[in-house]
C-alpha atoms as a PDB file:
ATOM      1  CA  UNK A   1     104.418 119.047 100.965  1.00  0.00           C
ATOM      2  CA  UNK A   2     106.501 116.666 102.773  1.00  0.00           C
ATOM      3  CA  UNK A   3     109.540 119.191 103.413  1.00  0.00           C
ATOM      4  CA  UNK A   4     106.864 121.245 104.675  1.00  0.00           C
ATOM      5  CA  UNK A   5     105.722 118.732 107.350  1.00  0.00           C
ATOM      6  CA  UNK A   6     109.325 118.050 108.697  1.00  0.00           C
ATOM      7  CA  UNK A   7     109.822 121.724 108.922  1.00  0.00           C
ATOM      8  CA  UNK A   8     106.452 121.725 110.861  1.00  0.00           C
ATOM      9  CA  UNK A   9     108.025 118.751 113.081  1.00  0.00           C
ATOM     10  CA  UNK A  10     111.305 120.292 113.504  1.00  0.00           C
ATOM     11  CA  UNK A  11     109.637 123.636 114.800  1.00  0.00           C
ATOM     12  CA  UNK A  12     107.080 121.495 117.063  1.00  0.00           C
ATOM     13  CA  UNK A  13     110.059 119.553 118.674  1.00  0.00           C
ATOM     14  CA  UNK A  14     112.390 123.072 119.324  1.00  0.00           C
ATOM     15  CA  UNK A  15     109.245 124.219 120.457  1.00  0.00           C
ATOM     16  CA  UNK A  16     108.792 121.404 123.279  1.00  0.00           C
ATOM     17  CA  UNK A  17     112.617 121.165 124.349  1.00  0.00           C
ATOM     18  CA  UNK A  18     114.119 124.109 126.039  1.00  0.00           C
ATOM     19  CA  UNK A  19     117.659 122.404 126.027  1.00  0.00           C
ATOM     20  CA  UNK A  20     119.623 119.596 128.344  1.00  0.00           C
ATOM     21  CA  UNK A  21     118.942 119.447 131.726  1.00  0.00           C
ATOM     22  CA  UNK A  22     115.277 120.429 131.075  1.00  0.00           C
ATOM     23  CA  UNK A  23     112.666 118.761 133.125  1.00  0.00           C
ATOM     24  CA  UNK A  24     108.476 119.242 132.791  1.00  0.00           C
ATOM     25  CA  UNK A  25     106.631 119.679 135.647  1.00  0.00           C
ATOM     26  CA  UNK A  26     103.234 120.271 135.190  1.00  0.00           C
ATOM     27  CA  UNK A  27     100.935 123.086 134.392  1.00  0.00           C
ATOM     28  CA  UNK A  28     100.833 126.056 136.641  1.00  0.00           C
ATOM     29  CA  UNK A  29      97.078 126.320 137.008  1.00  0.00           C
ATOM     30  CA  UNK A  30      94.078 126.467 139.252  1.00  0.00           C
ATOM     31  CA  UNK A  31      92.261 123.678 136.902  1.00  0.00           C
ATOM     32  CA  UNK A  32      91.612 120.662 139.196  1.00  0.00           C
ATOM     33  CA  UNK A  33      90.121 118.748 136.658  1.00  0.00           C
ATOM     34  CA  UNK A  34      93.680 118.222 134.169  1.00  0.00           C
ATOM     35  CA  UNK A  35      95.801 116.304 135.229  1.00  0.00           C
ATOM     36  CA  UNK A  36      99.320 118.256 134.257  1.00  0.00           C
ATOM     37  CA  UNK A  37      97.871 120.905 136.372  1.00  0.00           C
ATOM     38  CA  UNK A  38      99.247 121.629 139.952  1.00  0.00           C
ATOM     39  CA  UNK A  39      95.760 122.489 141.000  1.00  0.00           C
ATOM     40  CA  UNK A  40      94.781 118.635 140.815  1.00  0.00           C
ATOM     41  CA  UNK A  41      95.668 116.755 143.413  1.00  0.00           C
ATOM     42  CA  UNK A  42      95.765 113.440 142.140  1.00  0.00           C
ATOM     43  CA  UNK A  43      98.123 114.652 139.070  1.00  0.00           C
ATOM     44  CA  UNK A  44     100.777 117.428 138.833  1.00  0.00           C
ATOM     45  CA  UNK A  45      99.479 118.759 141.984  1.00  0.00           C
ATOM     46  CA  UNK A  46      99.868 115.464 143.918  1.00  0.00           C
ATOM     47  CA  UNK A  47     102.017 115.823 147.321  1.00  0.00           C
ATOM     48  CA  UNK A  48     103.366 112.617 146.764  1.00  0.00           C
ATOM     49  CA  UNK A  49     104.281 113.052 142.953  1.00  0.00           C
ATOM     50  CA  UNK A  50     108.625 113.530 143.674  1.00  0.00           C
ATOM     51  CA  UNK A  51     109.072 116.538 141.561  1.00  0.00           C
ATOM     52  CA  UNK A  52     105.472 118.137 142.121  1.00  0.00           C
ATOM     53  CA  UNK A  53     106.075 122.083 142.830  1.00  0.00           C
ATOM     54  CA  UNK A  54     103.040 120.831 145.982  1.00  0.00           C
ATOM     55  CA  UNK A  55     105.552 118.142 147.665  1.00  0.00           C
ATOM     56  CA  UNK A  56     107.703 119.203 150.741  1.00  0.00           C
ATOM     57  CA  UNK A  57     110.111 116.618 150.413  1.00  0.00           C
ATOM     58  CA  UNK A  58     111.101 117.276 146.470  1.00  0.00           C
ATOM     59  CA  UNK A  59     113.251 119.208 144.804  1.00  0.00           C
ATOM     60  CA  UNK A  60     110.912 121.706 143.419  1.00  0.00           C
ATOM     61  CA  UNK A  61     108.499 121.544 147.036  1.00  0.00           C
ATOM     62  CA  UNK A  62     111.367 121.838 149.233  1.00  0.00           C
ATOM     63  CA  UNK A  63     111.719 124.797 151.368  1.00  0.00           C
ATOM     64  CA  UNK A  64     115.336 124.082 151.554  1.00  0.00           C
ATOM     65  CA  UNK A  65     116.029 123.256 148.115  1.00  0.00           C
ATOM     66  CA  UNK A  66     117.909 126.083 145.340  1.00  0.00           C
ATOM     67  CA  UNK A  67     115.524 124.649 143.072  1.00  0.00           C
ATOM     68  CA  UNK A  68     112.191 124.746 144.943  1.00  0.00           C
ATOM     69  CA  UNK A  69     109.103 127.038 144.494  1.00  0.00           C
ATOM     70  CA  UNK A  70     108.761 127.564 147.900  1.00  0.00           C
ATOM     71  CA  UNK A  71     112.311 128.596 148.985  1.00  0.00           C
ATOM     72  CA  UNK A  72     112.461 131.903 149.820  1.00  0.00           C
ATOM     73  CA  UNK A  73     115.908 131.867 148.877  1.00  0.00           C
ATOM     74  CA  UNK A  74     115.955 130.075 145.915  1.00  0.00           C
ATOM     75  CA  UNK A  75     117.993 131.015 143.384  1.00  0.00           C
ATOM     76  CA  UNK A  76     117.579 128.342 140.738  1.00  0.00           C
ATOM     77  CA  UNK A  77     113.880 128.024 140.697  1.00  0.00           C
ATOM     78  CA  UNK A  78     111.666 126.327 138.159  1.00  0.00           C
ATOM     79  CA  UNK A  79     110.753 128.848 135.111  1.00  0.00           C
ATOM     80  CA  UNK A  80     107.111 128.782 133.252  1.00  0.00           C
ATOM     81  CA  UNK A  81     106.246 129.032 129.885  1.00  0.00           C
ATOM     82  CA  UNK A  82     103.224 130.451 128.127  1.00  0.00           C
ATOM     83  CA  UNK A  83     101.491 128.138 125.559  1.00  0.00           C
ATOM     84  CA  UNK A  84     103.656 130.158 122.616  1.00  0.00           C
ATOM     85  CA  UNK A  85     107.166 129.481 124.484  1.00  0.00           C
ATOM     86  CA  UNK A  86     107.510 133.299 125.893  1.00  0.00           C
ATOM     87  CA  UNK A  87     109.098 133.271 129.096  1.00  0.00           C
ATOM     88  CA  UNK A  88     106.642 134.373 132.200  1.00  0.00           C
ATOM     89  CA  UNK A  89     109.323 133.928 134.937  1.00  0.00           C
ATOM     90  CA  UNK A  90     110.549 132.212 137.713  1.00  0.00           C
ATOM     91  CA  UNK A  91     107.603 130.161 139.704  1.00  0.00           C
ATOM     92  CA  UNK A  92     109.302 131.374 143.578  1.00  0.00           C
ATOM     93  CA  UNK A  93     108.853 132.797 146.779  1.00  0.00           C
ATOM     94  CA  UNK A  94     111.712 134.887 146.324  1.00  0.00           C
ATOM     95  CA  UNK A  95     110.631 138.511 146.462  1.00  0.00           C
ATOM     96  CA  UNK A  96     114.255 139.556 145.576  1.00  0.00           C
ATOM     97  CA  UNK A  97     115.051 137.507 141.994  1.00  0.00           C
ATOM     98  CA  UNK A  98     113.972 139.956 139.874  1.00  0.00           C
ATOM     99  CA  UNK A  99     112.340 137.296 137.543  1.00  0.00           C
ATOM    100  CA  UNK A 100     110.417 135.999 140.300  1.00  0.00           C
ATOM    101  CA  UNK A 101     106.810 135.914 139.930  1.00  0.00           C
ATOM    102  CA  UNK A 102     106.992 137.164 144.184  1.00  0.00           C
ATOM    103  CA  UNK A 103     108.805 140.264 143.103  1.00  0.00           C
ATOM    104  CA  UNK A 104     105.985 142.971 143.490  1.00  0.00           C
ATOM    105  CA  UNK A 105     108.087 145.177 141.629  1.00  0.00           C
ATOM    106  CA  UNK A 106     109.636 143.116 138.938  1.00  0.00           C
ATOM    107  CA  UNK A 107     108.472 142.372 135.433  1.00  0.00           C
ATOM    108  CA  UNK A 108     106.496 139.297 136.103  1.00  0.00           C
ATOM    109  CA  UNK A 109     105.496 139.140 139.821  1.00  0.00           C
ATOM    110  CA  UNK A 110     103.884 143.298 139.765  1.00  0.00           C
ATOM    111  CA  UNK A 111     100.217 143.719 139.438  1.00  0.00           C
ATOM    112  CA  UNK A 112     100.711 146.747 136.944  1.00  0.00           C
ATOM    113  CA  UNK A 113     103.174 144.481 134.938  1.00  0.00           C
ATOM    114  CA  UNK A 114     101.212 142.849 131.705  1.00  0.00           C
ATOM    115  CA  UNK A 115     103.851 139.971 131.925  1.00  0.00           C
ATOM    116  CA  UNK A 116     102.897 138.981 135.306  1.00  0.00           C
ATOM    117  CA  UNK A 117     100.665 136.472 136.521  1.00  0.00           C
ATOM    118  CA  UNK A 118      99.577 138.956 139.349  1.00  0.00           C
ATOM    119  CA  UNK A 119      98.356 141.224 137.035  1.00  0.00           C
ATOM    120  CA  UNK A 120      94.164 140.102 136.598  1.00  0.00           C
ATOM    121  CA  UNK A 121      94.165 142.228 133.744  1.00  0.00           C
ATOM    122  CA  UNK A 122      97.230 140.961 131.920  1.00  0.00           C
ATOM    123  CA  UNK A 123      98.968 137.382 132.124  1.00  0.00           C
ATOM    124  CA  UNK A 124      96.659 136.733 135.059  1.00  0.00           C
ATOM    125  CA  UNK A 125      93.284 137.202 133.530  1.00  0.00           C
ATOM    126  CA  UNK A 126      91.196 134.485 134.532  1.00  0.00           C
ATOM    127  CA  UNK A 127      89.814 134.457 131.250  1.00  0.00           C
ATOM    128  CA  UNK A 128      92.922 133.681 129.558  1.00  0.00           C
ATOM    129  CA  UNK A 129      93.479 130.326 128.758  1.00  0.00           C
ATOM    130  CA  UNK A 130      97.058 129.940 129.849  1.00  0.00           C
ATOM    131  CA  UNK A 131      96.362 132.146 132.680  1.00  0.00           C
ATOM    132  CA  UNK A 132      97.139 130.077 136.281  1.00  0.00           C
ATOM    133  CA  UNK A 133      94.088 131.765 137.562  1.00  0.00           C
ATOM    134  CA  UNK A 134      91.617 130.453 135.087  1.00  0.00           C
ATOM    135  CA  UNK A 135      89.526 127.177 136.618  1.00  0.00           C
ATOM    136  CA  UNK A 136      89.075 125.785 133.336  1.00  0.00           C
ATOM    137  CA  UNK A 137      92.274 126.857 131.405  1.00  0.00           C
ATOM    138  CA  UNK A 138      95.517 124.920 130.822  1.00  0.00           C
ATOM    139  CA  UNK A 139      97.619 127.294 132.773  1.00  0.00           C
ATOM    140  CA  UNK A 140     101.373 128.129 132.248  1.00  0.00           C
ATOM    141  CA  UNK A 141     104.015 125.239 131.463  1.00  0.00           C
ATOM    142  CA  UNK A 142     106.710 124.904 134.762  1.00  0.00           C
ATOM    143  CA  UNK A 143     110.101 123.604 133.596  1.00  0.00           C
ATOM    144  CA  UNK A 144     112.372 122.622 136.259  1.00  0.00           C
ATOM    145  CA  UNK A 145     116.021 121.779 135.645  1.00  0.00           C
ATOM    146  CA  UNK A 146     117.748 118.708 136.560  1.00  0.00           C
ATOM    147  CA  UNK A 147     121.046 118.047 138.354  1.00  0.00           C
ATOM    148  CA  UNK A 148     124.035 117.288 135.664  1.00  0.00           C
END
């Protein structure tokens, strides 16, 4: 039973670290109530947190920064997770990266697209737990990457 539970531990903590250079950010999500979720103010969501996805003056806020959510032109922005670890894209306002969840005609920014958030009956059900668009859900996992 014991090798079991380290296997169990090893799996949890691959699970939790996407590699070096890896930084959390919060919860995608419309929940105001949690606070790893970008929809709270007060937590993720906070303006004033320095790597919120919501603050203008951060890395990931910036709409100068390579690494920002709201740089058109970013080319390095942060990536979410689903609650299982499967890739859902890039969170940017880049309508050209075709991982961009802005793309309207890439994999995970088209409404048709079951992979995309924009999709309300797919990824973006707000019924779905790890759906962004759920009030009450947990929302998708943003992992940013740090300078090396």
């Amino acid at each position: 039973m014991t090798g079991l539970v380290r296997v169990a531990a090893a799996i949890i903590l691959l699970a939790t670290t996407s590699g070096a250079g890896a930084q959390y950010l919060g919860n995608y999500s419309a929940n105001r109530y949690d606070p790893d979720s970008t929809g709270n103010p007060y937590g993720a969501g906070s303006a004033y947190n320095p790597n919120s996805i919501n603050n203008p003056y951060g890395p990931y806020g910036s709409p100068y920064s390579n690494r920002s959510a709201s740089n058109p032109y970013a080319t390095d922005a942060p990536k979410l997770y689903d609650s299982d670890g499967n890739y859902r894209g890039r969170l940017s306002s880049n309508p050209y990266d075709p991982d961009s969840v802005s793309n309207p005609h890439g994999r995970y920014g088209s409404p048709y697209s079951p992979d995309s958030i924009n999709n309300r009956f797919g990824a973006g059900s707000p019924y779905a737990p790890d759906s962004p668009t759920n009030p009450l859900g947990q929302g998708l996992r943003i992992q940013g990457e740090d300078d090396d």
